[in-house]
PDB file of N, CA and C in Angstrom:
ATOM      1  N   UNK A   1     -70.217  39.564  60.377  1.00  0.00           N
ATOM      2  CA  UNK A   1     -69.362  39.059  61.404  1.00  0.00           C
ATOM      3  C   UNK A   1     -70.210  38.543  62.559  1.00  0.00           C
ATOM      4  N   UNK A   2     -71.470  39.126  62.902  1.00  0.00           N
ATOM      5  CA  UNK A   2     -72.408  38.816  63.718  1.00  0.00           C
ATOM      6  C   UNK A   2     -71.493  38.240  64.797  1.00  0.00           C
ATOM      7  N   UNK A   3     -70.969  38.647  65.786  1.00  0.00           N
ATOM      8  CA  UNK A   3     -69.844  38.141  66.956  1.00  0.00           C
ATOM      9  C   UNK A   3     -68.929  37.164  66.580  1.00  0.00           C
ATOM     10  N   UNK A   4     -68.640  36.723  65.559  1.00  0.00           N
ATOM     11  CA  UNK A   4     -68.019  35.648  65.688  1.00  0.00           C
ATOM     12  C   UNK A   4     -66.520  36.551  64.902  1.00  0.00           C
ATOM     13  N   UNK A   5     -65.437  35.646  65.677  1.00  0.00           N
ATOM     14  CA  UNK A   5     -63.833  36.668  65.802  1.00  0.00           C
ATOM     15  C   UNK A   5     -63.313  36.145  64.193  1.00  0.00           C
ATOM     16  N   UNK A   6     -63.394  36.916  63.460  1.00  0.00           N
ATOM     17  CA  UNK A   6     -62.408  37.029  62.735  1.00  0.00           C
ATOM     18  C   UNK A   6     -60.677  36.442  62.791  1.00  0.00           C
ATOM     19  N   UNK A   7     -60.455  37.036  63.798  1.00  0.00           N
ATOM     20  CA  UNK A   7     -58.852  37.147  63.299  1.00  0.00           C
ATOM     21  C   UNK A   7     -58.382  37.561  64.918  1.00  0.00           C
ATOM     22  N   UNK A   8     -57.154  36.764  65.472  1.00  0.00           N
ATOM     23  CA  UNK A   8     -56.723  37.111  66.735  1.00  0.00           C
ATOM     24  C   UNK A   8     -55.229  38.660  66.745  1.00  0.00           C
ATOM     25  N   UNK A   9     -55.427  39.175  66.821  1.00  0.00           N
ATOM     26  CA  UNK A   9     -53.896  40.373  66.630  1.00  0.00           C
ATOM     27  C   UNK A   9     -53.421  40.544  67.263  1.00  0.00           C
ATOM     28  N   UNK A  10     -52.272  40.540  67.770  1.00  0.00           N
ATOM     29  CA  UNK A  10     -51.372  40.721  68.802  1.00  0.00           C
ATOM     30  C   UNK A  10     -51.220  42.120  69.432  1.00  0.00           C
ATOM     31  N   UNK A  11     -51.456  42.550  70.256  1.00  0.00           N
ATOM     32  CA  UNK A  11     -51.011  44.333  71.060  1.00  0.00           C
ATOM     33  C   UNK A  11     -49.863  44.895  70.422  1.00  0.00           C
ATOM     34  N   UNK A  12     -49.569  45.873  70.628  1.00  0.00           N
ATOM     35  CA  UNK A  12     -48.489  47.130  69.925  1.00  0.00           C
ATOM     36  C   UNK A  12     -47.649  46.494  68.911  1.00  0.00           C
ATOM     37  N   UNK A  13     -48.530  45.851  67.629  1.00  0.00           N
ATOM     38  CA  UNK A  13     -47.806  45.933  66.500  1.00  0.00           C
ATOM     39  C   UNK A  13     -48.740  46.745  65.049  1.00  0.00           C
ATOM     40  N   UNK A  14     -48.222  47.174  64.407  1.00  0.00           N
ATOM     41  CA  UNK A  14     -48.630  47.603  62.884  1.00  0.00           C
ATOM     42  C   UNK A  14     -48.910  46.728  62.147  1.00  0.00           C
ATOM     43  N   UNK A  15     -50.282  46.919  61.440  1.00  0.00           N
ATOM     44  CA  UNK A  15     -50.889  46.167  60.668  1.00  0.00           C
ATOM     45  C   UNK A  15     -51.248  46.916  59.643  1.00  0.00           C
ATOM     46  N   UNK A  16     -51.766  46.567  58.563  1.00  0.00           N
ATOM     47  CA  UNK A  16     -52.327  47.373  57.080  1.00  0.00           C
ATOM     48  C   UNK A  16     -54.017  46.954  57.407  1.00  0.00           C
ATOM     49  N   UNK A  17     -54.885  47.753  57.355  1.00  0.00           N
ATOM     50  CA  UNK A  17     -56.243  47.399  56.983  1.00  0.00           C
ATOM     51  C   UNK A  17     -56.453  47.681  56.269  1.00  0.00           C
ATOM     52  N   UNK A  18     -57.447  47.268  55.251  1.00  0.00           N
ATOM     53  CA  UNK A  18     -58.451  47.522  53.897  1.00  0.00           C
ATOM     54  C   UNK A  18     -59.551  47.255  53.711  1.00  0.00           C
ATOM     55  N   UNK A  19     -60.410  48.397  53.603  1.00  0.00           N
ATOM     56  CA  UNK A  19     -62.075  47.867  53.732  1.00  0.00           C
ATOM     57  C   UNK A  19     -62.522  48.439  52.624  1.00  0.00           C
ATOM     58  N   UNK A  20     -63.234  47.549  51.744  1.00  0.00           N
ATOM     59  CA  UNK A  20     -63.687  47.948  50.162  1.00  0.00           C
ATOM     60  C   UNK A  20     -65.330  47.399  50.407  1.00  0.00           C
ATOM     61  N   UNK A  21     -65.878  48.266  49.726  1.00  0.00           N
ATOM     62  CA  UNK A  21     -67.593  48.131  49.484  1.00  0.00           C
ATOM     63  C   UNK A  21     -67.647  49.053  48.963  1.00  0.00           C
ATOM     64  N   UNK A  22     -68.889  48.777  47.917  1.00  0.00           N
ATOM     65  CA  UNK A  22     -69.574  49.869  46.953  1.00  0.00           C
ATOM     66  C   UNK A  22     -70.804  49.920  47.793  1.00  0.00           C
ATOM     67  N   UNK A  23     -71.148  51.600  47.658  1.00  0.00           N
ATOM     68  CA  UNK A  23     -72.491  52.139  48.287  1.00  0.00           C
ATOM     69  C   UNK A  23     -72.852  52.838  47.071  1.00  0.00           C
ATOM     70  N   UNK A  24     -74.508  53.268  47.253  1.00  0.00           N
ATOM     71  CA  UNK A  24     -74.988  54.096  46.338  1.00  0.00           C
ATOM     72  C   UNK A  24     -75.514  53.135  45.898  1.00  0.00           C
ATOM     73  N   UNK A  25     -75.887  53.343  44.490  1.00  0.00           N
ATOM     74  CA  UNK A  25     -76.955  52.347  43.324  1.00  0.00           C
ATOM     75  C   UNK A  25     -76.053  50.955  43.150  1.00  0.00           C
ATOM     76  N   UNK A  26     -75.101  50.970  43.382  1.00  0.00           N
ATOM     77  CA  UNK A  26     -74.034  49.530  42.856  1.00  0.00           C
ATOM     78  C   UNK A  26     -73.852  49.086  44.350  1.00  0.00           C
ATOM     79  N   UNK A  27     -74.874  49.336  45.594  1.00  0.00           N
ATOM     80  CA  UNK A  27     -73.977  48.310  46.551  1.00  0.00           C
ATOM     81  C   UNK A  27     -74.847  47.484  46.889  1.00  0.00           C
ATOM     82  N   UNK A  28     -74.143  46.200  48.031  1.00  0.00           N
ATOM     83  CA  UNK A  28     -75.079  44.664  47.182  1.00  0.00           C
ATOM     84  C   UNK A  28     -74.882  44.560  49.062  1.00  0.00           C
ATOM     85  N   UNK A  29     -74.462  45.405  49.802  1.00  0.00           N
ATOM     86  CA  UNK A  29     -74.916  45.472  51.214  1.00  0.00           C
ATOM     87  C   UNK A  29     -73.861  44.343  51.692  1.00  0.00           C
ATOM     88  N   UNK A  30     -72.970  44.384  50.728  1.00  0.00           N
ATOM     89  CA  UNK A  30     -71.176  43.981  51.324  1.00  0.00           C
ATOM     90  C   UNK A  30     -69.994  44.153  51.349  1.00  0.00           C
ATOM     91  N   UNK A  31     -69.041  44.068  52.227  1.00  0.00           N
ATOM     92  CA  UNK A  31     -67.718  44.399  52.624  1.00  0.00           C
ATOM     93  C   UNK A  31     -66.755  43.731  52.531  1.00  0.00           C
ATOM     94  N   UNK A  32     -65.801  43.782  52.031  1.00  0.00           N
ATOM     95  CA  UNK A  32     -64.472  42.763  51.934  1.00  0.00           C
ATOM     96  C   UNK A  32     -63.177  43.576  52.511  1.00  0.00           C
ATOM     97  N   UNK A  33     -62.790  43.021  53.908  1.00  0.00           N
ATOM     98  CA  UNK A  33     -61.620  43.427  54.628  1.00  0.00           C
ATOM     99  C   UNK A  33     -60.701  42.448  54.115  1.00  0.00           C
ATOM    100  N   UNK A  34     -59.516  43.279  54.052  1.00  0.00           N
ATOM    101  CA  UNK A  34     -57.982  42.600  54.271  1.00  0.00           C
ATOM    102  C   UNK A  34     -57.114  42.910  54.854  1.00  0.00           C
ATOM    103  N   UNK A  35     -56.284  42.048  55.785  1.00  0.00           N
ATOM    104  CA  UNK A  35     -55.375  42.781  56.865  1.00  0.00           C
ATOM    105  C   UNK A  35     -54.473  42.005  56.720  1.00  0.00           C
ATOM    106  N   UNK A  36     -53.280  42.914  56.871  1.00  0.00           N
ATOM    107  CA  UNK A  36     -51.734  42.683  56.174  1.00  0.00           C
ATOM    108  C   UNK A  36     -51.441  42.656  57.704  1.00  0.00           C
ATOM    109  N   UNK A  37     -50.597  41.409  58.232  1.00  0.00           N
ATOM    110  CA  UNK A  37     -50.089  41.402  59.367  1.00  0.00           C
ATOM    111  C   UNK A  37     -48.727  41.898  59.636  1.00  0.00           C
ATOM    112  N   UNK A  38     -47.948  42.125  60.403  1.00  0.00           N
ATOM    113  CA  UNK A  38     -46.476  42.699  60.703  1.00  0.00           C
ATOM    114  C   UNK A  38     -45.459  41.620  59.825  1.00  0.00           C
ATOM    115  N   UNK A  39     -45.697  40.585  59.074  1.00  0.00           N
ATOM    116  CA  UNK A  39     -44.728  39.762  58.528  1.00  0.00           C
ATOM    117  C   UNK A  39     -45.238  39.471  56.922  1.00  0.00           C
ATOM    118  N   UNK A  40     -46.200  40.344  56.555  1.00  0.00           N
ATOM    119  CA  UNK A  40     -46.773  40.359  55.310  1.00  0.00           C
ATOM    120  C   UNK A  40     -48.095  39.413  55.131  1.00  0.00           C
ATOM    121  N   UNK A  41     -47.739  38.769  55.798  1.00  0.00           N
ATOM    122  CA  UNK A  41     -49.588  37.832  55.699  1.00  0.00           C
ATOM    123  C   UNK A  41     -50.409  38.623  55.538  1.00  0.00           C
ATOM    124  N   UNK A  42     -51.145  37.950  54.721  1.00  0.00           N
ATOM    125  CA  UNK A  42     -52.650  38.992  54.510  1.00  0.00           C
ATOM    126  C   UNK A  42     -53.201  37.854  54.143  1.00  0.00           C
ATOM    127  N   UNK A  43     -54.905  38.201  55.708  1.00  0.00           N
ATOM    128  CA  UNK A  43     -56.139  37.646  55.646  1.00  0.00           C
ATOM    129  C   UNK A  43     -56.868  38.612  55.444  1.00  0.00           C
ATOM    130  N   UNK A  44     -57.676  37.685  53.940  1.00  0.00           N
ATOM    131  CA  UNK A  44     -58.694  38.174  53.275  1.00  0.00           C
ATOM    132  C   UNK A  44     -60.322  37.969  54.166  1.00  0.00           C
ATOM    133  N   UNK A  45     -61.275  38.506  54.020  1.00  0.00           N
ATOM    134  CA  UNK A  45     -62.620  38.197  54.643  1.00  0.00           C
ATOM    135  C   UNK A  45     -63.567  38.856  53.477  1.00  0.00           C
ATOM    136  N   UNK A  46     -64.170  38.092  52.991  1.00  0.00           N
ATOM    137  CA  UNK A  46     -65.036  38.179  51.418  1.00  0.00           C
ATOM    138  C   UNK A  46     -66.503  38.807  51.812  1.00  0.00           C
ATOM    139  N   UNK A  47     -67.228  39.124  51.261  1.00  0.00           N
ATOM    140  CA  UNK A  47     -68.526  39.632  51.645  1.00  0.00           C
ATOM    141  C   UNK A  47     -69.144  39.826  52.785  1.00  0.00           C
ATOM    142  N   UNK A  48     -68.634  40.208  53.772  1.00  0.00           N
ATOM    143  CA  UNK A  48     -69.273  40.442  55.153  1.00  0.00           C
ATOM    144  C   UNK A  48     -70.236  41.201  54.852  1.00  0.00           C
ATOM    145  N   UNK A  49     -71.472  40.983  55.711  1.00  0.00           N
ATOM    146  CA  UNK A  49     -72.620  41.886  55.350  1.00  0.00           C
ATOM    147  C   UNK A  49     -72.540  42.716  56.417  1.00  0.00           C
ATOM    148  N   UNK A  50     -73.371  44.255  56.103  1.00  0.00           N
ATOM    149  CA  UNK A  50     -73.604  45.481  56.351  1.00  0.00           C
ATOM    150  C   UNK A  50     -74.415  44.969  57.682  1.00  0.00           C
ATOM    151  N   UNK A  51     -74.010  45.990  58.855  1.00  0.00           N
ATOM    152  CA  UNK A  51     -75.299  46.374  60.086  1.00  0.00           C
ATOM    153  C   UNK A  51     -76.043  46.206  59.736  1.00  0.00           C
ATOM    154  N   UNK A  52     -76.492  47.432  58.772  1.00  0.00           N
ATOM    155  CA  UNK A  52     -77.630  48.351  58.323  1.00  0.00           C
ATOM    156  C   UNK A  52     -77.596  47.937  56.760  1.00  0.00           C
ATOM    157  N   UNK A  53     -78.505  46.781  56.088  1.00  0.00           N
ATOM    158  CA  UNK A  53     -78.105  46.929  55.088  1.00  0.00           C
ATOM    159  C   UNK A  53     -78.730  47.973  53.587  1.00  0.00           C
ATOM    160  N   UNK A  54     -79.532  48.692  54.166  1.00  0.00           N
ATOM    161  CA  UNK A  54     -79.856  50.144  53.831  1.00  0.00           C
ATOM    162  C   UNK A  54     -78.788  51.153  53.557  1.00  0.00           C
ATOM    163  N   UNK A  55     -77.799  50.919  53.947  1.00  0.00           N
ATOM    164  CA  UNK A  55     -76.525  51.582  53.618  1.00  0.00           C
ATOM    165  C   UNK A  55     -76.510  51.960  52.327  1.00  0.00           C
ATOM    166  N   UNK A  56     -76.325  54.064  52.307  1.00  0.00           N
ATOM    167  CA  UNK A  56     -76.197  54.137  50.858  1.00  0.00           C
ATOM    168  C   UNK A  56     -75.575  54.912  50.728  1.00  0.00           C
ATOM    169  N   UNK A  57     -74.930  55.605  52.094  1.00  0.00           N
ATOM    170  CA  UNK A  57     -73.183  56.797  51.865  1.00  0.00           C
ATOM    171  C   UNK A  57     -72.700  56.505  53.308  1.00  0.00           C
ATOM    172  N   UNK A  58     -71.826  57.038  53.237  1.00  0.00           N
ATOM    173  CA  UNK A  58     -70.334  56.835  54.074  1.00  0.00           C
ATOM    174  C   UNK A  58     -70.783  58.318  54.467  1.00  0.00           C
ATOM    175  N   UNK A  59     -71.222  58.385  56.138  1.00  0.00           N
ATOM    176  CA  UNK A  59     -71.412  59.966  56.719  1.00  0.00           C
ATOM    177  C   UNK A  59     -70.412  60.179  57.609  1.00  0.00           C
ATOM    178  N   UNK A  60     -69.910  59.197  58.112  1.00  0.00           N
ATOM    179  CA  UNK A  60     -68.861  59.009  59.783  1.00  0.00           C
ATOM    180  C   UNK A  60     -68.073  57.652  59.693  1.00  0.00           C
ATOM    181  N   UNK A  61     -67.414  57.978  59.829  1.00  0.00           N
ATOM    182  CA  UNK A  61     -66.279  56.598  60.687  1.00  0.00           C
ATOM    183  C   UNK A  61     -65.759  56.951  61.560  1.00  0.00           C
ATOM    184  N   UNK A  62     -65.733  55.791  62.594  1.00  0.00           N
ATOM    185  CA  UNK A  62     -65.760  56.032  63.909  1.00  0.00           C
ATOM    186  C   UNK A  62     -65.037  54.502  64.253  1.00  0.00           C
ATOM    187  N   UNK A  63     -63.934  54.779  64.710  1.00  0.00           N
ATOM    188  CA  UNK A  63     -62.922  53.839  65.647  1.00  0.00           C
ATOM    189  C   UNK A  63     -63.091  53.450  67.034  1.00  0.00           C
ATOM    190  N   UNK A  64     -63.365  52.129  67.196  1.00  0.00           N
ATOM    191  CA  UNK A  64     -63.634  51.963  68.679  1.00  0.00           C
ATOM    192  C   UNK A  64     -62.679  51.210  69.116  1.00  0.00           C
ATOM    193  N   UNK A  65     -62.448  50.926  70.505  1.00  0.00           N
ATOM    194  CA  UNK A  65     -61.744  49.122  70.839  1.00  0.00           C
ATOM    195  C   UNK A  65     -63.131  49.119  72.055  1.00  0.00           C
ATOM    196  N   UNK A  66     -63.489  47.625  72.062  1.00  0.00           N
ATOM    197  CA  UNK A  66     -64.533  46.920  72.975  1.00  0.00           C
ATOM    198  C   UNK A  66     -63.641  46.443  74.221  1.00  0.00           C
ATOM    199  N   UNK A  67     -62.490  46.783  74.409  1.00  0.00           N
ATOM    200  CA  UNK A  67     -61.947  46.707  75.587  1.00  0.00           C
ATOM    201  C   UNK A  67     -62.350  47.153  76.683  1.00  0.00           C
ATOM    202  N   UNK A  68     -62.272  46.285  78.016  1.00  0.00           N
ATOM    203  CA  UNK A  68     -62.788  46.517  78.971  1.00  0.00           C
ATOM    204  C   UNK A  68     -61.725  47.629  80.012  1.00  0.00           C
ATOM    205  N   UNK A  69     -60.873  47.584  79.717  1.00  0.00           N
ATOM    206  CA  UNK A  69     -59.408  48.171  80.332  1.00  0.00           C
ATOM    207  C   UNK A  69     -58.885  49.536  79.491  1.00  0.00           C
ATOM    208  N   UNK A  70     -58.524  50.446  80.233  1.00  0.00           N
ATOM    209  CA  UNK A  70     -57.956  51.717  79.413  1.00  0.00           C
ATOM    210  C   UNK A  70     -56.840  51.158  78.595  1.00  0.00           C
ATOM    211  N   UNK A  71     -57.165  51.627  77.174  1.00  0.00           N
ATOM    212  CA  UNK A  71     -56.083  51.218  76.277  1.00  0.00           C
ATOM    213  C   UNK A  71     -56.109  52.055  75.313  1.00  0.00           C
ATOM    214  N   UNK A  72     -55.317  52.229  73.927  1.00  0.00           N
ATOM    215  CA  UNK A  72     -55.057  52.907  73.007  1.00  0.00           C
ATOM    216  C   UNK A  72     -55.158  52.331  71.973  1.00  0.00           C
ATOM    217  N   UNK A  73     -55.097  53.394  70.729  1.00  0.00           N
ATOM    218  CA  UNK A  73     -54.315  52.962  69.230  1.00  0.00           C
ATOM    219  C   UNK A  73     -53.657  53.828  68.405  1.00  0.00           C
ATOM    220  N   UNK A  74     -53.199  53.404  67.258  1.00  0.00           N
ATOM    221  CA  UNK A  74     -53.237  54.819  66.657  1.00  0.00           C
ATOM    222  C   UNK A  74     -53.322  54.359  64.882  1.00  0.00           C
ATOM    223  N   UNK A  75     -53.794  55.456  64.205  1.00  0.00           N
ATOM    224  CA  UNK A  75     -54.178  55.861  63.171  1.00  0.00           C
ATOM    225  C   UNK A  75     -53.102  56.272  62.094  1.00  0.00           C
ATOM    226  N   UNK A  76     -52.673  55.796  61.254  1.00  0.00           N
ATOM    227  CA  UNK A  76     -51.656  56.283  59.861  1.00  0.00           C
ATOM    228  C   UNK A  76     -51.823  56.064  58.529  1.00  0.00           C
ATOM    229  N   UNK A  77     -52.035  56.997  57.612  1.00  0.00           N
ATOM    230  CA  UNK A  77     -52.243  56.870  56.528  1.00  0.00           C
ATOM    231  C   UNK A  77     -53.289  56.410  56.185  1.00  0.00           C
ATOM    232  N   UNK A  78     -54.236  57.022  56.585  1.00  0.00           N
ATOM    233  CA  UNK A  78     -56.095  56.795  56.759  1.00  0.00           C
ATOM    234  C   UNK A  78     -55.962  57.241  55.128  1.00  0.00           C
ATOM    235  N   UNK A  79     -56.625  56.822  54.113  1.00  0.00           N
ATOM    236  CA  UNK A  79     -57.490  57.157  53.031  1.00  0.00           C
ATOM    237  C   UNK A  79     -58.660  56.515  52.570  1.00  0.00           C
ATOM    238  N   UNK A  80     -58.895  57.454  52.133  1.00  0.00           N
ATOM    239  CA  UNK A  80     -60.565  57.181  52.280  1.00  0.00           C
ATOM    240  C   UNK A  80     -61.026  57.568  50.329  1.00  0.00           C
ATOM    241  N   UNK A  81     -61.513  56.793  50.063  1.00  0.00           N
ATOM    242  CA  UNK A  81     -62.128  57.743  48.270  1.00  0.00           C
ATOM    243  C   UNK A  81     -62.853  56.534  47.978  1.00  0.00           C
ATOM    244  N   UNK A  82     -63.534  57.640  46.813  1.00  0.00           N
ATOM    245  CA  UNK A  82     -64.816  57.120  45.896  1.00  0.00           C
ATOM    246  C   UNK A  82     -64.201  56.501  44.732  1.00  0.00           C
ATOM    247  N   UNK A  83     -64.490  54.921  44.440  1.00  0.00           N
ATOM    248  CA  UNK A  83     -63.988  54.591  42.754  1.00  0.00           C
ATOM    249  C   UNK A  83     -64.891  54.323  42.269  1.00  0.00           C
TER     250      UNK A  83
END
């Protein structure tokens, strides 16, 4: 993504995220998000590359917003697994 915006989202609505990458011996040091918007759209984003592309387990996830202003979010139906 190296700064450049993805995708604009509107404040206090529900969205679906999906973030798929293989780590371990099968990962190729990329990510493919998809986000289901409040009216069913879903934008795909294909191989985004890794920070770190040394990446070889999942230790932490960690939710931020880069907002400059006190604000919120919230979290539902987080899953997380190995395929």
């Amino acid at each position: 993504m190296a700064g450049k915006e993805l995708l604009k989202l509107e404040p206090a609505q529900w969205m679906g995220i999906e973030i798929r990458a293989a780590l371990g011996e099968s990962s190729t040091a990329k990510w493919d998000l998809t986000v289901t918007l409040p009216d069913g759209t879903r934008k795909e984003f294909k191989e985004l590359a890794f920070k770190n592309p040394d990446l070889q387990q999942l230790e932490s996830m960690v939710f931020v917003s880069d907002a400059n202003v006190a604000t919120s979010f919230s979290l539902d139906d987080l899953d997380i697994h190995n395929e």
